[in-house]
PDB file of N, CA and C in Angstrom:
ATOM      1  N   UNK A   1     -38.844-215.860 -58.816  1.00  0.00           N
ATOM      2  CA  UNK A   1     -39.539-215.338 -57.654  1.00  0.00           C
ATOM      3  C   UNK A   1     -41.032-215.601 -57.816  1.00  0.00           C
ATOM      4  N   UNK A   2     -41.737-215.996 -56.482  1.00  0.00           N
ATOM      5  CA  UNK A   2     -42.889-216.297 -56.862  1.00  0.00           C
ATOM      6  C   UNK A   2     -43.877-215.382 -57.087  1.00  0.00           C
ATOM      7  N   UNK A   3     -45.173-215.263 -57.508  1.00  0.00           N
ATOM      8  CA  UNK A   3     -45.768-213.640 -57.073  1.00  0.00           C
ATOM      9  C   UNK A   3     -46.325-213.025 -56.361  1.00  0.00           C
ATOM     10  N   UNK A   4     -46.302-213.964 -54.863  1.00  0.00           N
ATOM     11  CA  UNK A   4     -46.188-213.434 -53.579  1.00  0.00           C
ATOM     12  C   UNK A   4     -45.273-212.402 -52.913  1.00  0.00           C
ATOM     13  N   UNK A   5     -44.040-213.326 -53.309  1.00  0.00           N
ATOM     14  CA  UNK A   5     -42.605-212.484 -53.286  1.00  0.00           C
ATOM     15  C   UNK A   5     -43.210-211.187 -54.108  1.00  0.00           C
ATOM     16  N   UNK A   6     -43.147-211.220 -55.200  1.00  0.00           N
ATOM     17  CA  UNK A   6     -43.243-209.840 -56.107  1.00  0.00           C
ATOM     18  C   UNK A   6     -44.171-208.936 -55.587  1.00  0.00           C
ATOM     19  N   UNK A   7     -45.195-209.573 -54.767  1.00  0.00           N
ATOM     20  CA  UNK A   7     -45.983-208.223 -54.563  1.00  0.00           C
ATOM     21  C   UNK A   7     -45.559-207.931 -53.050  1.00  0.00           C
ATOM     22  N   UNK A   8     -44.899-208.671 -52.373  1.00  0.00           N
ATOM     23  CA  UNK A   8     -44.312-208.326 -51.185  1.00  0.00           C
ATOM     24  C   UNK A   8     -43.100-207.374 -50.619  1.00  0.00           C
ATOM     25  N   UNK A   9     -42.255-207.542 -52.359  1.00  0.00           N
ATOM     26  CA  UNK A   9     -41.281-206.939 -52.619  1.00  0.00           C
ATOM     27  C   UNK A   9     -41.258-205.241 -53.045  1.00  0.00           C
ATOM     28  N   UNK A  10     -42.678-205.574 -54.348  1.00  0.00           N
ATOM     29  CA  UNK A  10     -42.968-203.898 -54.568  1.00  0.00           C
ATOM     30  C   UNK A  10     -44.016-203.257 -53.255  1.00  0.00           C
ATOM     31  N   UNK A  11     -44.493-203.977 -52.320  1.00  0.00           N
ATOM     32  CA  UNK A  11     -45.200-203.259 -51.283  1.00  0.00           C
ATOM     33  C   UNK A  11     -44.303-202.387 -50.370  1.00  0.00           C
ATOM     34  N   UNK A  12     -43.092-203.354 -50.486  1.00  0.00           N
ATOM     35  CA  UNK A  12     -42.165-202.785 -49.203  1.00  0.00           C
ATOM     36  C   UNK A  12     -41.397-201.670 -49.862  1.00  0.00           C
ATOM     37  N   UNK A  13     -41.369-201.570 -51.027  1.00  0.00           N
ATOM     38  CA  UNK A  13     -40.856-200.470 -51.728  1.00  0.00           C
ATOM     39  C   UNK A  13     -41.746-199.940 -52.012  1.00  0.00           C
ATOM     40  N   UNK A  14     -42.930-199.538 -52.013  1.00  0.00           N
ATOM     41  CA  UNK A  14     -44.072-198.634 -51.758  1.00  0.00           C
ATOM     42  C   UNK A  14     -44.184-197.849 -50.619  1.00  0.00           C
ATOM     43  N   UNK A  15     -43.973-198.530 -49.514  1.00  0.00           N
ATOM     44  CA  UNK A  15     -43.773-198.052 -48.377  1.00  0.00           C
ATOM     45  C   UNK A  15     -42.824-197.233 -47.762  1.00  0.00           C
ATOM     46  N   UNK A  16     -41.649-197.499 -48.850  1.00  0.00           N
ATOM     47  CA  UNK A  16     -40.625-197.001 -48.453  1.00  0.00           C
ATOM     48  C   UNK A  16     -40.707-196.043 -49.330  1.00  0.00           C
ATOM     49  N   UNK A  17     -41.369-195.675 -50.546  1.00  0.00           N
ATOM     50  CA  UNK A  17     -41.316-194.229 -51.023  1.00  0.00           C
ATOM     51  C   UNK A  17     -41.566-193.290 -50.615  1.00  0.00           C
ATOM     52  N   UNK A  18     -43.282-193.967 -49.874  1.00  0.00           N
ATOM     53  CA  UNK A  18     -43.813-193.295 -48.526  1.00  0.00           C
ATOM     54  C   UNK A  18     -43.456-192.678 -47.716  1.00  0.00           C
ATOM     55  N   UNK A  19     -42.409-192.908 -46.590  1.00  0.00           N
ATOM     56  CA  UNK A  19     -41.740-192.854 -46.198  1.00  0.00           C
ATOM     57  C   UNK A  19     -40.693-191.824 -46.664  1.00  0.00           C
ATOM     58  N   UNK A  20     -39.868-191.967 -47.763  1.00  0.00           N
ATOM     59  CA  UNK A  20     -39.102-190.940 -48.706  1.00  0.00           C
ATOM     60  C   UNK A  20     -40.138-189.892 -48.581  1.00  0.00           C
ATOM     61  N   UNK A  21     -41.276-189.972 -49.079  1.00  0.00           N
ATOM     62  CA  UNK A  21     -41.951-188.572 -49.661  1.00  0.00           C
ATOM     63  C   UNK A  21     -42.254-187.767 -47.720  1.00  0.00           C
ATOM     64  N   UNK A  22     -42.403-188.060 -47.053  1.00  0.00           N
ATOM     65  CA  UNK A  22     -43.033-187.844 -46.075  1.00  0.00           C
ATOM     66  C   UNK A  22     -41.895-187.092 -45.292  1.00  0.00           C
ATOM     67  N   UNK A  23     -40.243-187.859 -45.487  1.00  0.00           N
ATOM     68  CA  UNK A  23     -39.471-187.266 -45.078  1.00  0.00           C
ATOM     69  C   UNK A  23     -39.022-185.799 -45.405  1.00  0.00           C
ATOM     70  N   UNK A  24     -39.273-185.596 -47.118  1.00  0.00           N
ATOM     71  CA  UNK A  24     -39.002-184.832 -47.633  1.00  0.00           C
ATOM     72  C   UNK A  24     -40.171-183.772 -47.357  1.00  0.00           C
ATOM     73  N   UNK A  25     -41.247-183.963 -47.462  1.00  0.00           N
ATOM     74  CA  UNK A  25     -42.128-182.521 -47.405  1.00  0.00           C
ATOM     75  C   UNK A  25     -42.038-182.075 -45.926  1.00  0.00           C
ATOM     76  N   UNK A  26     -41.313-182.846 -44.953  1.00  0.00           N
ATOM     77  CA  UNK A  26     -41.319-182.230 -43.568  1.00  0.00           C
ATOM     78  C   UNK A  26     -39.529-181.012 -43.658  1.00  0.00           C
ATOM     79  N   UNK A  27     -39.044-181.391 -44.457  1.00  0.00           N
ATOM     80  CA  UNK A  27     -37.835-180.272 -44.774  1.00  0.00           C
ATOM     81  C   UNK A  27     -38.419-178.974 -44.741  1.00  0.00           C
ATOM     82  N   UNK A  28     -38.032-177.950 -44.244  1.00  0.00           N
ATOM     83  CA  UNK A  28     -38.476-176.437 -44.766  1.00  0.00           C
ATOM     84  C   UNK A  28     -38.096-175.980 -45.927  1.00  0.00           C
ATOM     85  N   UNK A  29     -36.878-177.048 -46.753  1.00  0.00           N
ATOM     86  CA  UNK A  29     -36.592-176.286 -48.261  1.00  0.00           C
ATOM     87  C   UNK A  29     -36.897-177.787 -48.793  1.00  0.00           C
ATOM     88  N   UNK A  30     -38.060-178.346 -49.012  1.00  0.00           N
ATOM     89  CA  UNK A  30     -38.810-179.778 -49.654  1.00  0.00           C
ATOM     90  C   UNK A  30     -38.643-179.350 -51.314  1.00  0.00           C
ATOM     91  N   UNK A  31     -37.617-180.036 -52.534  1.00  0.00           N
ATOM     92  CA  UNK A  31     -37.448-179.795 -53.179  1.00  0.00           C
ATOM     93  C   UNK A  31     -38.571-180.576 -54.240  1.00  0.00           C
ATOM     94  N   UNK A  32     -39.763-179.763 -54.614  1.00  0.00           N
ATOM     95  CA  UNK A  32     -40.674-179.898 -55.440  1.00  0.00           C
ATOM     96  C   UNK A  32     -40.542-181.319 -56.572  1.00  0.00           C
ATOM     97  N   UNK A  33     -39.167-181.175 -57.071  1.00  0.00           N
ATOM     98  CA  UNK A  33     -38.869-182.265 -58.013  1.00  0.00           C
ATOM     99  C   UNK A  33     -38.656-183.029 -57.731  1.00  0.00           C
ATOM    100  N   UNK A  34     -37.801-183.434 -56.689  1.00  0.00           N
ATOM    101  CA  UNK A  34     -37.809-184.439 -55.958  1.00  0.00           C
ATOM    102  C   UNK A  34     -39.453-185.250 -55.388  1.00  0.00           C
ATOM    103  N   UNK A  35     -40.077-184.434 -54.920  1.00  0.00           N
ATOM    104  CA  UNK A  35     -41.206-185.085 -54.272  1.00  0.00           C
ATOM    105  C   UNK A  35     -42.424-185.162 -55.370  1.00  0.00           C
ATOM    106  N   UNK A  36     -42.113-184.871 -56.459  1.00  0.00           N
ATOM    107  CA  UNK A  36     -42.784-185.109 -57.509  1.00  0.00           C
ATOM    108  C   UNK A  36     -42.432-186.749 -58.350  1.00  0.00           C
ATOM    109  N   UNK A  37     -40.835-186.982 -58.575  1.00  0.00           N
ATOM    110  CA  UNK A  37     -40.253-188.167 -58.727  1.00  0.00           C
ATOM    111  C   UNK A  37     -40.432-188.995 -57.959  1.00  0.00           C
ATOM    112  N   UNK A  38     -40.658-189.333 -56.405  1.00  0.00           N
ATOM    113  CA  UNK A  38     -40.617-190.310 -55.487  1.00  0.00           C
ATOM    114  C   UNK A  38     -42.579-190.710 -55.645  1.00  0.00           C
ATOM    115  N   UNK A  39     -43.463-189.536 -55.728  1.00  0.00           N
ATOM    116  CA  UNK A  39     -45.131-190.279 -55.797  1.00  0.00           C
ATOM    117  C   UNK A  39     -45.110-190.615 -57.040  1.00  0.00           C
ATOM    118  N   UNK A  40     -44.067-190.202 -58.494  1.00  0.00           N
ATOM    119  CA  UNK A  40     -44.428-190.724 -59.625  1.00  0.00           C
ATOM    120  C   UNK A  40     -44.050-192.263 -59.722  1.00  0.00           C
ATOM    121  N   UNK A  41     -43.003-192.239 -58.836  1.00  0.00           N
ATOM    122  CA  UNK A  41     -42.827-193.866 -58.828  1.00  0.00           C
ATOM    123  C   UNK A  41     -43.166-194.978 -58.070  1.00  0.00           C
ATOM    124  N   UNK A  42     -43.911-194.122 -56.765  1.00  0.00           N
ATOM    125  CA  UNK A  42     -45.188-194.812 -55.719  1.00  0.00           C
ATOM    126  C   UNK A  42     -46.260-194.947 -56.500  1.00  0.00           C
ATOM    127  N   UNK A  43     -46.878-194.194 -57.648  1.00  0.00           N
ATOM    128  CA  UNK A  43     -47.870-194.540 -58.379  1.00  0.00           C
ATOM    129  C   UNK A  43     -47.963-195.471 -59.279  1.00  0.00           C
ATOM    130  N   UNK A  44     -46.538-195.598 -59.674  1.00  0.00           N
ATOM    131  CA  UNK A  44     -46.098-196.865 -60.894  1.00  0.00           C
ATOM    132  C   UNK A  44     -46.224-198.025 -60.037  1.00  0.00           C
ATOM    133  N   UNK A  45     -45.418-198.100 -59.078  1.00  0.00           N
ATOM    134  CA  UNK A  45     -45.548-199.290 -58.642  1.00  0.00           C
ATOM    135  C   UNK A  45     -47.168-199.917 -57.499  1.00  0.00           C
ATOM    136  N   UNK A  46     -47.468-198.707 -57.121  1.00  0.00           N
ATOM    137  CA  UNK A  46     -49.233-199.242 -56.979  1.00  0.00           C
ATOM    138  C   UNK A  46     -50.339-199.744 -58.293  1.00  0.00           C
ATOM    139  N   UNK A  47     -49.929-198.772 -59.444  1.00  0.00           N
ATOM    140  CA  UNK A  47     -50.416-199.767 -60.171  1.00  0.00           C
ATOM    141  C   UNK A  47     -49.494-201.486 -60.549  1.00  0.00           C
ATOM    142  N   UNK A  48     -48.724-201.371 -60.539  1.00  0.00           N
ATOM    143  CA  UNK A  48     -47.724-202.557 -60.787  1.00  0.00           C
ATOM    144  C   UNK A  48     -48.444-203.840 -60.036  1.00  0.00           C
ATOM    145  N   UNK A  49     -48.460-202.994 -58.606  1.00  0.00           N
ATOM    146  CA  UNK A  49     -49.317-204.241 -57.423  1.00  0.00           C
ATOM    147  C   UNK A  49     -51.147-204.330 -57.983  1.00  0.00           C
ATOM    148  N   UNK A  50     -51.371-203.154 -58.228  1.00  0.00           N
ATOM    149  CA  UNK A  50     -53.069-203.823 -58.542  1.00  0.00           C
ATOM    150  C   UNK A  50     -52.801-204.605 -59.765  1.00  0.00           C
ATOM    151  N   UNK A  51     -52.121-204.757 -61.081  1.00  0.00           N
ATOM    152  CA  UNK A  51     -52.116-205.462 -61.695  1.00  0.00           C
ATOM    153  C   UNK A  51     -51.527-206.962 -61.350  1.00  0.00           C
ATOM    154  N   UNK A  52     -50.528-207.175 -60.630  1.00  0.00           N
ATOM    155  CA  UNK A  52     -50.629-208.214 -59.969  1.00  0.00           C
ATOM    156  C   UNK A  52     -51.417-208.922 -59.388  1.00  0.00           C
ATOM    157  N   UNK A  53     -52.144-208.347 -58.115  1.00  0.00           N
ATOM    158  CA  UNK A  53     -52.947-208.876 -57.745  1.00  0.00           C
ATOM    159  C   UNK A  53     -54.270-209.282 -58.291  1.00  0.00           C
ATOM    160  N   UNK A  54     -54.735-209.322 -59.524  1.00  0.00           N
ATOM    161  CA  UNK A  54     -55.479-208.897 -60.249  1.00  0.00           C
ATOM    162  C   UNK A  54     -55.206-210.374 -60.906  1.00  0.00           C
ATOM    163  N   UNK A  55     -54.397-210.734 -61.808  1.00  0.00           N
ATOM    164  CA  UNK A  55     -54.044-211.948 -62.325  1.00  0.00           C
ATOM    165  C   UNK A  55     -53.490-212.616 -61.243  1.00  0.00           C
TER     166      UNK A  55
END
């Protein structure tokens, strides 16, 4: 894959955590751990993309 693809790939799955997290804190019972796991892994993969883009 090239690393266009790769950063196109973890963007759209960035977005879509986004998305996950956004769904979840609009619940009236938004389960804390959960929405703690979905930005810990929107944060991994934003850094993932600045290091990409970067090299």
């Amino acid at each position: 894959m090239s690393l266009n693809g790769r950063i196109s790939e973890l963007a759209a799955k960035h977005r879509n955590l986004d998305e996950q997290i956004s769904t979840e804190q609009k619940r009236p019972s938004a389960d804390g751990l959960v929405l703690k796991d979905l930005k810990r892994q929107k944060l991994r993969i934003k850094e993932q993309l600045r290091h990409l883009k970067v090299s």
